[in-house]
Every structure is written in C-alpha cells, then in structure tokens.
C-alpha atoms as a PDB file:
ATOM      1  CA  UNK A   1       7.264  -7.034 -15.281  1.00  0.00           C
ATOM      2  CA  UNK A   2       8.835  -3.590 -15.404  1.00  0.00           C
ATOM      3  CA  UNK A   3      12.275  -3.235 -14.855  1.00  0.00           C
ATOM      4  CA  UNK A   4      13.461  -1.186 -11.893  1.00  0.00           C
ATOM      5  CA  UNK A   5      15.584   0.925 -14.652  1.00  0.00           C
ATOM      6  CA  UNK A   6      12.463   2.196 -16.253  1.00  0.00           C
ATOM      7  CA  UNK A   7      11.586   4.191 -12.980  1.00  0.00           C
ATOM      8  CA  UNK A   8      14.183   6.502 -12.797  1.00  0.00           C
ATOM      9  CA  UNK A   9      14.984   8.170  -9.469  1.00  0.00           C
ATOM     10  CA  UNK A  10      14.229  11.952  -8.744  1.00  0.00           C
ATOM     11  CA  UNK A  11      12.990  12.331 -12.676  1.00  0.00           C
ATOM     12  CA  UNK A  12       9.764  13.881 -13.021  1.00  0.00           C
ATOM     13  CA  UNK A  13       7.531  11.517 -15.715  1.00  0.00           C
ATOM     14  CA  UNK A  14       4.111  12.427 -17.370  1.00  0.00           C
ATOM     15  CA  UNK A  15       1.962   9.226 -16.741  1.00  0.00           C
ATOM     16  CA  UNK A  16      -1.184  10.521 -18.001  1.00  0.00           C
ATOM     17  CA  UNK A  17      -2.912  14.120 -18.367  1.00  0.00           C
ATOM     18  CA  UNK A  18      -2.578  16.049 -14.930  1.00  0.00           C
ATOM     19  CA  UNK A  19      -0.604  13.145 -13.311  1.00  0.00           C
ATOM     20  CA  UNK A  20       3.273  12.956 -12.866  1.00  0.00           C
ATOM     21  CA  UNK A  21       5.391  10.556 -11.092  1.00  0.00           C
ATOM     22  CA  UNK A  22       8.803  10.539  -9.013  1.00  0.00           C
ATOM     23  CA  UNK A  23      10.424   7.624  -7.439  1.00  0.00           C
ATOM     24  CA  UNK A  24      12.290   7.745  -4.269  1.00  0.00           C
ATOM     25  CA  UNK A  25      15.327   6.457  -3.708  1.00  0.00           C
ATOM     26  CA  UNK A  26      14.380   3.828  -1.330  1.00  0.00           C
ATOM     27  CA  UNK A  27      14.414   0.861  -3.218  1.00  0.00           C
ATOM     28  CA  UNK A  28      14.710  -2.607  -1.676  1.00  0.00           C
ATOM     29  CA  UNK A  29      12.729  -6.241  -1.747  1.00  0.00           C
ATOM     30  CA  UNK A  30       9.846  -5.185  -0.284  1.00  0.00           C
ATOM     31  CA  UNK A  31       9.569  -1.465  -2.171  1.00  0.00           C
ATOM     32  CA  UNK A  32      10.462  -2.897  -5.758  1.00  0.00           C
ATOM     33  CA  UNK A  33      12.298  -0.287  -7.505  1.00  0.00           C
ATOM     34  CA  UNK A  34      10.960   2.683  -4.416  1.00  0.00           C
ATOM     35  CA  UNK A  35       8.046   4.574  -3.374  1.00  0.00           C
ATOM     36  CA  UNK A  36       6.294   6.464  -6.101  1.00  0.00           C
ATOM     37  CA  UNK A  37       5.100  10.139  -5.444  1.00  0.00           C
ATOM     38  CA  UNK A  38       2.556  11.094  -7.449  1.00  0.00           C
ATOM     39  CA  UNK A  39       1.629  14.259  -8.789  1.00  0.00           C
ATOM     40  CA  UNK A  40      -1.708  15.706  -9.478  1.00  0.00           C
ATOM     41  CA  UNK A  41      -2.405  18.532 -11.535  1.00  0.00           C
ATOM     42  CA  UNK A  42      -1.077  21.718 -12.904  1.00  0.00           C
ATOM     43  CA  UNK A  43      -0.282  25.085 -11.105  1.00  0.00           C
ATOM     44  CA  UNK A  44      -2.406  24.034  -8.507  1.00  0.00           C
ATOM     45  CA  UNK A  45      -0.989  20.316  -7.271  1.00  0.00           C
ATOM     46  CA  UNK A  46      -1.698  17.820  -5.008  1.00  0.00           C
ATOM     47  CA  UNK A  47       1.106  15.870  -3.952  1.00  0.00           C
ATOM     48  CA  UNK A  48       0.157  11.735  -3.441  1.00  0.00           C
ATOM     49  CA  UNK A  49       1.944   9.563  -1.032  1.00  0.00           C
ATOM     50  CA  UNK A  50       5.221  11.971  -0.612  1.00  0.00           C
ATOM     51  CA  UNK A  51       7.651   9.091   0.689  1.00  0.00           C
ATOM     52  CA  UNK A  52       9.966   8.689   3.453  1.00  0.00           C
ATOM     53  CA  UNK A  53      11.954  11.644   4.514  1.00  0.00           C
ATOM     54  CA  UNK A  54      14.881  11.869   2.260  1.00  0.00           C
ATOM     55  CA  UNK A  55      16.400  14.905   1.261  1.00  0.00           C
ATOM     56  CA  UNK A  56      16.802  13.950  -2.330  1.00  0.00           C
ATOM     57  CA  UNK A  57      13.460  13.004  -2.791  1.00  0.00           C
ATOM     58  CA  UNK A  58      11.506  16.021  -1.417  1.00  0.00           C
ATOM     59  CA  UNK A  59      13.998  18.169  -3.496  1.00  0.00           C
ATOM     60  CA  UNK A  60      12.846  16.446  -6.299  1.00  0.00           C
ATOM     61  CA  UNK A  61       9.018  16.902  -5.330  1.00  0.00           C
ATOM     62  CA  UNK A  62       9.936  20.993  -4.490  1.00  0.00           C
ATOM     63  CA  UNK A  63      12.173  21.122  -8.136  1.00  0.00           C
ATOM     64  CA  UNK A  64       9.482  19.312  -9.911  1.00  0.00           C
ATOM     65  CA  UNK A  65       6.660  21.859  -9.028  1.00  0.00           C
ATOM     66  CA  UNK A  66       8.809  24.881  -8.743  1.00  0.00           C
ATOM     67  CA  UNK A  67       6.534  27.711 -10.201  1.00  0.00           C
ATOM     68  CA  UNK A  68       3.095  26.136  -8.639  1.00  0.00           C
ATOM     69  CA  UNK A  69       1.553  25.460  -5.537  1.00  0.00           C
ATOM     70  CA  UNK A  70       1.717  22.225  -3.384  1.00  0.00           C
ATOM     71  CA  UNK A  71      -2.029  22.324  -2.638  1.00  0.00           C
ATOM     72  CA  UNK A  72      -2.464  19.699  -0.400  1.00  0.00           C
ATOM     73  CA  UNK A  73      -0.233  16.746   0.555  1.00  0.00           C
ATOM     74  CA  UNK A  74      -1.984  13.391   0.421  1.00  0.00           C
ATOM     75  CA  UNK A  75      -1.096  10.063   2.350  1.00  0.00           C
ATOM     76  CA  UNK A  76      -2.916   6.845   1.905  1.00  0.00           C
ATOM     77  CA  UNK A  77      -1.245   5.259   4.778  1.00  0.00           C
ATOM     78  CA  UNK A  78       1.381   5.393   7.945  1.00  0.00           C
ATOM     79  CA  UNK A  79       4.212   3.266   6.962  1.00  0.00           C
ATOM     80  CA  UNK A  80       7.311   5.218   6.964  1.00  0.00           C
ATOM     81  CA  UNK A  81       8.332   4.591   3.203  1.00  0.00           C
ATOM     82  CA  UNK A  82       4.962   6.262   2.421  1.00  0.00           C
ATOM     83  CA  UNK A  83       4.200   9.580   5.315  1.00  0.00           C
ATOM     84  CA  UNK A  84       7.457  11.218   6.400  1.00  0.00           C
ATOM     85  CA  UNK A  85       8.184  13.339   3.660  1.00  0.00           C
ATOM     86  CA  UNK A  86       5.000  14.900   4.536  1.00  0.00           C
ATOM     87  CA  UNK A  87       6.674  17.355   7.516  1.00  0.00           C
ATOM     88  CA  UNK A  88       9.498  18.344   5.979  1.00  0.00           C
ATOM     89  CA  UNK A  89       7.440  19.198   2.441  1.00  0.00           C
ATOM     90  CA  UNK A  90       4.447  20.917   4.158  1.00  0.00           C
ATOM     91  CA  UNK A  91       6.911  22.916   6.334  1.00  0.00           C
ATOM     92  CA  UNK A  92       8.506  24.649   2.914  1.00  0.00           C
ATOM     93  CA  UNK A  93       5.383  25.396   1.081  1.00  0.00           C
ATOM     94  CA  UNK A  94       2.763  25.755   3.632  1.00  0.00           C
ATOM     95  CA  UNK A  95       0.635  22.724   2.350  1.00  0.00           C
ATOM     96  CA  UNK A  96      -2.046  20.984   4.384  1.00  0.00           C
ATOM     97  CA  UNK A  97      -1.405  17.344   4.711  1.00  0.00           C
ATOM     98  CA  UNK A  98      -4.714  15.437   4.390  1.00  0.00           C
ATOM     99  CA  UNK A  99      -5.633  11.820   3.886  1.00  0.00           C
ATOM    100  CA  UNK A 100      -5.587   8.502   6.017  1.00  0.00           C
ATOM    101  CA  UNK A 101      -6.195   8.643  10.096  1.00  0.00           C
ATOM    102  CA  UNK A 102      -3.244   8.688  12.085  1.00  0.00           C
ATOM    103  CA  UNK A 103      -1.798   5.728  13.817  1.00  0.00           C
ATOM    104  CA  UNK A 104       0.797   4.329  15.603  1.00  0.00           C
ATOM    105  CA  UNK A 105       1.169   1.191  16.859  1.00  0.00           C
ATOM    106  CA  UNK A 106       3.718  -1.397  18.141  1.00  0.00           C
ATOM    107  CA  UNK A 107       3.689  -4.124  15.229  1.00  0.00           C
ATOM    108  CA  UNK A 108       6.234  -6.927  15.721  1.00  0.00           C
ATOM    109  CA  UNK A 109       6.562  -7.296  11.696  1.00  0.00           C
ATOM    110  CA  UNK A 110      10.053  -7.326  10.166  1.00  0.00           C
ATOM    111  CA  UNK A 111       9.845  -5.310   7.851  1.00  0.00           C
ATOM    112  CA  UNK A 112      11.722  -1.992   8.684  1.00  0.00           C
ATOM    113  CA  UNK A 113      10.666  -0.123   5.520  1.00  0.00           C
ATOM    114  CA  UNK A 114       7.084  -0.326   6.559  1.00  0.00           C
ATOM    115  CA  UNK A 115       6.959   0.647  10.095  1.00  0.00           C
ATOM    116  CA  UNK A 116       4.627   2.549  11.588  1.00  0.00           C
ATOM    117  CA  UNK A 117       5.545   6.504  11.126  1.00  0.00           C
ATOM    118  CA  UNK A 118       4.566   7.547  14.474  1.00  0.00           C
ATOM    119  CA  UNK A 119       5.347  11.697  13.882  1.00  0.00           C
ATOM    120  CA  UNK A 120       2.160  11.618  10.958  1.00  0.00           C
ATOM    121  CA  UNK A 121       0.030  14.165  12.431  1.00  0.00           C
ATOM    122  CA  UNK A 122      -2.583  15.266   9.441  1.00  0.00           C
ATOM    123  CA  UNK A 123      -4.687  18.487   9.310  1.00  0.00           C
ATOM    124  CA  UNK A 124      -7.678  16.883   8.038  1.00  0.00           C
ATOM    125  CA  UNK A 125      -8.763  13.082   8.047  1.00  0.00           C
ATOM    126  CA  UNK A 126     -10.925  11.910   5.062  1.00  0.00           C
ATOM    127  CA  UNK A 127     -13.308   9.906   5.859  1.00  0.00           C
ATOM    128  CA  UNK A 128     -14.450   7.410   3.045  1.00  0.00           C
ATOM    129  CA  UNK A 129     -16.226   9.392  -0.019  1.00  0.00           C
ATOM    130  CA  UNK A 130     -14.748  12.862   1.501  1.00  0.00           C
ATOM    131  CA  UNK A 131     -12.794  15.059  -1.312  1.00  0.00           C
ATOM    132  CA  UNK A 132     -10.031  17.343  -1.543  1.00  0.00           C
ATOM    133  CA  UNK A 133     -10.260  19.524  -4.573  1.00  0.00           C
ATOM    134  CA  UNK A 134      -7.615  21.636  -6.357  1.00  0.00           C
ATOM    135  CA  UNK A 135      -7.623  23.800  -9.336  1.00  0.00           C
ATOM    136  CA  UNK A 136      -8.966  20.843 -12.102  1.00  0.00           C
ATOM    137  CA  UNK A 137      -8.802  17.914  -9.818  1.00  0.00           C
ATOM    138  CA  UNK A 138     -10.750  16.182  -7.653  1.00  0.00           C
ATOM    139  CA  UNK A 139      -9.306  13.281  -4.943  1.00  0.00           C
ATOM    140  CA  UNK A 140     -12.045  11.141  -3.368  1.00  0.00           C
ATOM    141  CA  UNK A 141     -11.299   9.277  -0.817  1.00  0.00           C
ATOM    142  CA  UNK A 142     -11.763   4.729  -0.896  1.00  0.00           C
ATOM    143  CA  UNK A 143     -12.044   3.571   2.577  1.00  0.00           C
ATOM    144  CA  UNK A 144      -9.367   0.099   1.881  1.00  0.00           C
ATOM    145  CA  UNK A 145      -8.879  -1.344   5.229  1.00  0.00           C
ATOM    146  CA  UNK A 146      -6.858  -4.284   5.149  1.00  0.00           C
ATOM    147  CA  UNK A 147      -2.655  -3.426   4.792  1.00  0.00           C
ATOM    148  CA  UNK A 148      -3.173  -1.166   7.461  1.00  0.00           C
ATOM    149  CA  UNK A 149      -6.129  -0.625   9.188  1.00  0.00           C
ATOM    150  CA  UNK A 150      -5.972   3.263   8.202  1.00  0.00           C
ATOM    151  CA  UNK A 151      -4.960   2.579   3.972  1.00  0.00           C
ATOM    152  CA  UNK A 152      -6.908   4.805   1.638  1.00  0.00           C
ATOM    153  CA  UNK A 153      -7.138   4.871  -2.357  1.00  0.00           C
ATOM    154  CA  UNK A 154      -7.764   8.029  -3.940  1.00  0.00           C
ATOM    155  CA  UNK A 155     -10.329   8.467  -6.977  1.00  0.00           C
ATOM    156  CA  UNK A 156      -9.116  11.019  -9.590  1.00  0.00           C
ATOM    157  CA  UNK A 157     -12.518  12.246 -10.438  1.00  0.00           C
ATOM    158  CA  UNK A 158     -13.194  12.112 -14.508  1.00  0.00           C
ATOM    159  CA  UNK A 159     -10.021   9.740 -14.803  1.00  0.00           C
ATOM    160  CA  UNK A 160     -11.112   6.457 -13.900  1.00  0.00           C
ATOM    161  CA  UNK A 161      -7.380   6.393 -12.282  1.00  0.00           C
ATOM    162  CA  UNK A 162      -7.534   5.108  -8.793  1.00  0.00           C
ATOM    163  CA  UNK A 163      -4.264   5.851  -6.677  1.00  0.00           C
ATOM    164  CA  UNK A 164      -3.998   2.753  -4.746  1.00  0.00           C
ATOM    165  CA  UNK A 165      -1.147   3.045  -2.440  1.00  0.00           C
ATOM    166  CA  UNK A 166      -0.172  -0.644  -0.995  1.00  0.00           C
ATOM    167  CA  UNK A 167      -3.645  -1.958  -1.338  1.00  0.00           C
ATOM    168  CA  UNK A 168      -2.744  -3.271  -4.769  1.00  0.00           C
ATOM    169  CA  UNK A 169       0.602  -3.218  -6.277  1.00  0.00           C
ATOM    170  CA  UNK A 170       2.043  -3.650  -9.442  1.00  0.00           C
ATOM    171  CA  UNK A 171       4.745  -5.586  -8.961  1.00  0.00           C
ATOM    172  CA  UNK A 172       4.104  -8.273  -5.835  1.00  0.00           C
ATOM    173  CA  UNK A 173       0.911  -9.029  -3.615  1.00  0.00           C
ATOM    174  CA  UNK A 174       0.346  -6.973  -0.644  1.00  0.00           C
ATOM    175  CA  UNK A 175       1.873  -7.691   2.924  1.00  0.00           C
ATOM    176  CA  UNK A 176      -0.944  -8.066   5.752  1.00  0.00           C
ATOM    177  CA  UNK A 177       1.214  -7.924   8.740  1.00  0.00           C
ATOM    178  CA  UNK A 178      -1.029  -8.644  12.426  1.00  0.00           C
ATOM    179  CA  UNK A 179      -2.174  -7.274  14.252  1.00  0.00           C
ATOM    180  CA  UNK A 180      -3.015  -4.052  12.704  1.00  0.00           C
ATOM    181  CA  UNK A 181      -3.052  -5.972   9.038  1.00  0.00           C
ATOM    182  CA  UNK A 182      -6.412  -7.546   8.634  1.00  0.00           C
ATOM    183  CA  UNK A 183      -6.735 -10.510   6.422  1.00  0.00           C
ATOM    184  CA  UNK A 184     -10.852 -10.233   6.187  1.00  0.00           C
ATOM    185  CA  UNK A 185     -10.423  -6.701   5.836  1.00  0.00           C
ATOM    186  CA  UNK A 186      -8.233  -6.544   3.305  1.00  0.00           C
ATOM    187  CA  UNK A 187     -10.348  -8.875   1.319  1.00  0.00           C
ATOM    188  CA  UNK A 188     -13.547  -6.950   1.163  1.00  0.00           C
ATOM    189  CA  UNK A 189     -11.190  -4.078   0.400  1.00  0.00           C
ATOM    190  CA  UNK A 190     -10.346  -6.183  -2.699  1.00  0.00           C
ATOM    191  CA  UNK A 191     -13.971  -7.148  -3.349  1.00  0.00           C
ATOM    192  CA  UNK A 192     -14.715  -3.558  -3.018  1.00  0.00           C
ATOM    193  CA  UNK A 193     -12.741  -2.970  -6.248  1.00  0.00           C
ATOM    194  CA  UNK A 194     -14.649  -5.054  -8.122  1.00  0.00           C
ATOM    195  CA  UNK A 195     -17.573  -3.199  -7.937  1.00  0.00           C
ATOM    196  CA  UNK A 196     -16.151   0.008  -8.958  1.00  0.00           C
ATOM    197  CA  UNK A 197     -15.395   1.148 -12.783  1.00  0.00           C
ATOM    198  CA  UNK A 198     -11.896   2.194 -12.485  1.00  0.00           C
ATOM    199  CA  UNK A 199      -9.784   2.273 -15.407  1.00  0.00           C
ATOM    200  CA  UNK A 200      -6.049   2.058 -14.293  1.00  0.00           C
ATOM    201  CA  UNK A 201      -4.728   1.683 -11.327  1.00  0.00           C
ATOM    202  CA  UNK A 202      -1.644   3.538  -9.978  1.00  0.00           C
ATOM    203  CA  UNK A 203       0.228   2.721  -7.343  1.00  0.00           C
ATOM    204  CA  UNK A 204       3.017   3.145  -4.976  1.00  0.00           C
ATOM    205  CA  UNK A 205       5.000   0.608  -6.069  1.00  0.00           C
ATOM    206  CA  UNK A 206       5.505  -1.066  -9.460  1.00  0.00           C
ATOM    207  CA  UNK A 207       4.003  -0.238 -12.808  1.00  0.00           C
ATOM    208  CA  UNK A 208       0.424   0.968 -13.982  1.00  0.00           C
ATOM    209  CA  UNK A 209      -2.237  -1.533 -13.343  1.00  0.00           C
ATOM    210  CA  UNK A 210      -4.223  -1.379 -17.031  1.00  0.00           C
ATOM    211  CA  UNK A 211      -6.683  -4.540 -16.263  1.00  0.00           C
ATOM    212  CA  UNK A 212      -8.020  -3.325 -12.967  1.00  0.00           C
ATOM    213  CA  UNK A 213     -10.466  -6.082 -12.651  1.00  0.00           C
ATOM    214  CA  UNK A 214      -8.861  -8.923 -13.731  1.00  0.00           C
ATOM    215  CA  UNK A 215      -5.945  -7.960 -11.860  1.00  0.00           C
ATOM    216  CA  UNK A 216      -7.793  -7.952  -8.497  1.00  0.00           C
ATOM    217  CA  UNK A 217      -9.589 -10.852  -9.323  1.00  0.00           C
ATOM    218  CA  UNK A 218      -6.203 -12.637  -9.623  1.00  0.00           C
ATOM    219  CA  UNK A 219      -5.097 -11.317  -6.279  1.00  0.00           C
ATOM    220  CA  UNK A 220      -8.326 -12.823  -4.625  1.00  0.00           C
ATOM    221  CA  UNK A 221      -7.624 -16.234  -6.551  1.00  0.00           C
ATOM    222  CA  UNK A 222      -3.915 -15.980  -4.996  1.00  0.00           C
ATOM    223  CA  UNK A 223      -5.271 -15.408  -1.315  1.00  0.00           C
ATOM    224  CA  UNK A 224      -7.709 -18.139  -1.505  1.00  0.00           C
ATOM    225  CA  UNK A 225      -4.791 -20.461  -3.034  1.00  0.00           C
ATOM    226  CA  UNK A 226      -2.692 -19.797  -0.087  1.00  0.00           C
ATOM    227  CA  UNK A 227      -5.672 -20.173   2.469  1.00  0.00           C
ATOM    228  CA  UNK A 228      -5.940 -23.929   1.001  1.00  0.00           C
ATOM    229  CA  UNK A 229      -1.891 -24.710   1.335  1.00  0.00           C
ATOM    230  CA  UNK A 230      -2.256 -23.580   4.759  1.00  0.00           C
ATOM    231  CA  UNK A 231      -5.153 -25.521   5.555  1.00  0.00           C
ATOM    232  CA  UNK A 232      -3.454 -28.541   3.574  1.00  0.00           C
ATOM    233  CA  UNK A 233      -0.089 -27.829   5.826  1.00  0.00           C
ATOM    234  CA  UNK A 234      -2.089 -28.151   8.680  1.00  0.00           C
ATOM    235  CA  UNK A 235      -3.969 -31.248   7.756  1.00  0.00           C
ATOM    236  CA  UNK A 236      -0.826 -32.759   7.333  1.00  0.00           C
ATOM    237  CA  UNK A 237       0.723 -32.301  10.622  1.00  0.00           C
ATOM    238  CA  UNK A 238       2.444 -29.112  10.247  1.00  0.00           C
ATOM    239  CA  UNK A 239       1.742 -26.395  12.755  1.00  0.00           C
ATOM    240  CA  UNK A 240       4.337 -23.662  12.609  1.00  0.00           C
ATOM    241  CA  UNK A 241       4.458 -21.029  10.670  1.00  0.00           C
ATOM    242  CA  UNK A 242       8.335 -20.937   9.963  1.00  0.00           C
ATOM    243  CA  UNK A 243       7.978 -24.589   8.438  1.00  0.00           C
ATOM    244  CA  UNK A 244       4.811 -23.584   6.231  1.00  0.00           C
ATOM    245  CA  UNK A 245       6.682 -20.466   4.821  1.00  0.00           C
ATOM    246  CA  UNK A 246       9.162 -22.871   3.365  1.00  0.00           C
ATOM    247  CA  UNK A 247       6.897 -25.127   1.942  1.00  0.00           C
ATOM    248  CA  UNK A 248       4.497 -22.750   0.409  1.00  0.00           C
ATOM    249  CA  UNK A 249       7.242 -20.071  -0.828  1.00  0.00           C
ATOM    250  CA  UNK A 250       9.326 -22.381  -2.339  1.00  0.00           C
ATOM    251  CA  UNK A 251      11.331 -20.516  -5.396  1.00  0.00           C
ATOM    252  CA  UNK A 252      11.096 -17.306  -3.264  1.00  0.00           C
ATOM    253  CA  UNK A 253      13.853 -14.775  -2.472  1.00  0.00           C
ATOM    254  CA  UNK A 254      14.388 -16.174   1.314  1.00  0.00           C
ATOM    255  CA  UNK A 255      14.593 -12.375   2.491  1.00  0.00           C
ATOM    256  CA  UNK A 256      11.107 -12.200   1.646  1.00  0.00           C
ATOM    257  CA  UNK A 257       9.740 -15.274   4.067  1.00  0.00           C
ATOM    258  CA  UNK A 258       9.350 -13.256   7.478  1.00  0.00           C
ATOM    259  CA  UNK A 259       6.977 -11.088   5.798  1.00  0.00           C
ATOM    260  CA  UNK A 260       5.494 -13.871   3.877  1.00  0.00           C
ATOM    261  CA  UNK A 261       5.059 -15.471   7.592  1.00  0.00           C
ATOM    262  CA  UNK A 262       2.974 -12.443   8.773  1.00  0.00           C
ATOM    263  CA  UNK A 263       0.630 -13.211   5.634  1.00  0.00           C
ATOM    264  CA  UNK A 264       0.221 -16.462   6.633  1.00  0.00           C
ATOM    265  CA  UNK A 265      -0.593 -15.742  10.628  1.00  0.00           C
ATOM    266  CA  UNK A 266      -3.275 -12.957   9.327  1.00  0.00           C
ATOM    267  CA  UNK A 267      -4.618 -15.841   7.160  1.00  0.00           C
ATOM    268  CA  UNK A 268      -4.533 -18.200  10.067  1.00  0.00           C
ATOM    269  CA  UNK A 269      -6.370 -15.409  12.021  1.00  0.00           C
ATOM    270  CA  UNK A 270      -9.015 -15.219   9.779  1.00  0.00           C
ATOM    271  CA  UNK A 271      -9.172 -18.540   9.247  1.00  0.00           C
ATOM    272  CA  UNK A 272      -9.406 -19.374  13.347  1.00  0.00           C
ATOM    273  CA  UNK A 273     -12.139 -15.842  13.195  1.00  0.00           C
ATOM    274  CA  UNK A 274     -14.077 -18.359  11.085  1.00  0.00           C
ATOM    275  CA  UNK A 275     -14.217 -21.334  13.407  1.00  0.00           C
ATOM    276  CA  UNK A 276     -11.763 -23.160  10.651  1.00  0.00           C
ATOM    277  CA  UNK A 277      -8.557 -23.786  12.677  1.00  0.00           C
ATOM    278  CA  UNK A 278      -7.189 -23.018  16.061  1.00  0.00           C
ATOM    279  CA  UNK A 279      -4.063 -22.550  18.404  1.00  0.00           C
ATOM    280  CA  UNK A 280      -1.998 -23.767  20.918  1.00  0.00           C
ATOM    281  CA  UNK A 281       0.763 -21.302  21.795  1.00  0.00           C
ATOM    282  CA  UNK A 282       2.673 -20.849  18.373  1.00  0.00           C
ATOM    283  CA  UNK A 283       1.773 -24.239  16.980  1.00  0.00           C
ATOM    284  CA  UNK A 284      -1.922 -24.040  14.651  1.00  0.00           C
ATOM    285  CA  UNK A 285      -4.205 -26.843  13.909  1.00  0.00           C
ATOM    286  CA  UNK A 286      -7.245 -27.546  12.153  1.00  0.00           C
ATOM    287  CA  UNK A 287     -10.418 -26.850  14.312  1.00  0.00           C
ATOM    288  CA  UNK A 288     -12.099 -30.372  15.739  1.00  0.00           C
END
C-alpha cells in the first residue's frame, strides 16, 4: 500500500509519457490520500476527473498547464469530490467539459464526500465507445455502470492505460451506495474488464493498478465472499443490516461501516433481484 505522503498535494508528477497527476487536497477515509486529477497530454491537454471545487486545487491544475491549452475537461462521474472543479476551470480557459451523463439524485448514503454534484451540466455526453481527441491523445469512453449509474473509464488510446475513476481503486473496494449504486451493474462492469487488454490502471484514488486482471479478479472474489457472509448472517437469524456490518467488518475503521452498510443493502438487492432472499420492512431473510 502506498503511503498518503507519496501523493503530494498540488505537485504536478509525470506518471507515464503524456500523463501527469495532481492530488487534491481533500483527503479523508473514504478518498484515501484525495482525488487525483489527471493530466493528458502536452500543449494540447485534457484534464481527467478535475475534483471538487477548491481553490487550491484548480490553481494547481491552471499553474500546472500554464503555457498550453485545457482542451477538454473530462468527468467520469457526479460525486462532488470528482465534478465541481469542472465550472470554475472551464470558466478560466474556455474548455468544454465532456464525459459521464448528468445526474442528480436524492441518495440517503452517508457519505458527504460523494454526494451527488447537482450543478454538473456537461457540453457533450459520451456515450460508450465515443472519443474526445486532442493534439496526440485519444480518450474513449467505457460505459462502467455500477458506483453510479452514470461512471465512465476512459481508454488512453495506444497506452493500454485505462482511467478508471471509482470503478476500481487502488487503495480500497468500491462503495455501491442504493439506489442509484447497482450491485449487478457494477459487477458486469467488473467482468467487463476482464475482457479488455488494458495494461495499468489509473485511478482516482490510490496508486497505479499494474496487474489489471488479477486485480479485478480479486475484487469479484471479494464481492462474492461478502454475498456468502450475508447469506450466512441471514441463515443464522440475523436480519439487519447494522448487526451484519459488525460482524462482517470486523477489524475495520468503524467510520467506514455506514458505507460498508450501503454495500451490503445493494448486495441484498441483488441478491432479493435474484429470488435469493427477501424483506420485511428493514429486517432481510432468506427467500422460502
């Protein structure tokens, strides 16, 4: 595991040819060490996942590409650690934002840091396998449904570096938070993965994913681990969600279990979508 002090805040760092990062200064237990902004070429850039609106941070972004052009200002999702930045950085340079679909909804997770950023208005949507295109550089769009029902990757074309936003992280599994989070969805998003030839994965949180494959695989392995301790929990007796959190996350920073608790009701949604268990009010139990 990287340590939070090797992501420096506001400094510009070469990750690989025609891709720089810079971390916001948002960290906290559900960012890691903050929201990385990504950027993507030379003279000509693309800006990836700008990060909330902090003043600090979209100084950076303007200081670190001082001399070029912001091309076009990329967001693979709406949660508000990932979109705001957006306004503020297209209003001083003129740059289009393009990317994920907006939305907006009322979700009753806890996490503040990933609310909904209701002001995201982009200029252009991409739709799955659409392209934005820069001097040298070449973003294609991955459809990833699952952390939000709007989440896109972006394919640096002749890389094999796939931006992945939230969909996979480098640090800690992904939150699927009802009822816009989709448990299935997020799932075939992950299966997805597998059949593409991606070599590294970076993304918005956390180090560089090196071992794409087996590092989704292990994510798939971890969801279908907690499916069975949830369908254990509930063969046992125990129907609420608060009391399964505690069981299952033993060892885990406690600040952490409400959000953990929204990945276990979009597993129990999935799970009641496949005719496995069912509800009474707040209290779940195996299907008869």
């Amino acid at each position: 595991m990287a340590r939070m002090a090797d992501f420096p805040t506001g400094q510009v760092e070469q990750v690989a040819p025609g891709v720089r990062r810079l971390l916001a200064g948002n960290p906290s237990p559900f960012t890691y060490s903050g929201t990385q902004t990504y950027l993507i070429g030379e003279g000509e850039v693309g800006v990836i996942d700008p990060g909330p609106d902090l003043a600090d941070h979209i100084e950076a972004i303007l200081a670190a590409t001082r001399g070029e052009r912001i091309a076009a200002i990329l967001c693979t999702h709406t949660h508000r650690d990932h979109s705001p930045a957006s306004r503020p950085l297209a209003a001083a340079t003129g740059a289009s934002i393009v990317g994920c679909a907006p939305l907006a909804l009322d979700d009753d997770g806890p996490r503040a840091d990933a609310a909904f950023d209701f002001d995201y208005a982009p200029d252009r949507v991409l739709a799955d396998g659409e392209a934005v295109e820069g001097d040298g550089w070449r973003l294609q769009a991955v459809a990833t449904p699952g952390h939000t029902s709007n989440h896109l990757c972006l394919a640096l074309a002749g890389t094999g570096a796939l931006f992945t936003g939230d969909h996979v992280m480098g640090w800690s599994t992904t939150v699927v938070s009802p009822p816009d989070g989709d448990m299935a969805d997020y799932m075939r998003s992950l299966d997805l993965l597998l059949k593409r030839d991606d070599k590294v994965y970076y993304p918005a949180h956390g180090p560089a994913v090196e071992k794409p494959h087996s590092h989704v695989r292990a994510l798939i392995a971890h969801r279908r681990m907690r499916e069975q301790q949830i369908l254990r929990q509930l063969g046992a007796g125990e129907g609420q969600i608060p009391a399964m959190v505690e069981i299952m996350y033993q060892g885990t920073d406690p600040r952490l279990f409400p959000a953990a608790g929204r990945s276990v009701l979009a597993h129990l949604v999935d799970l009641e979508a496949r005719g496995l268990v069912r509800h009474e009010g707040e209290t779940w139990m195996r299907a008869a």
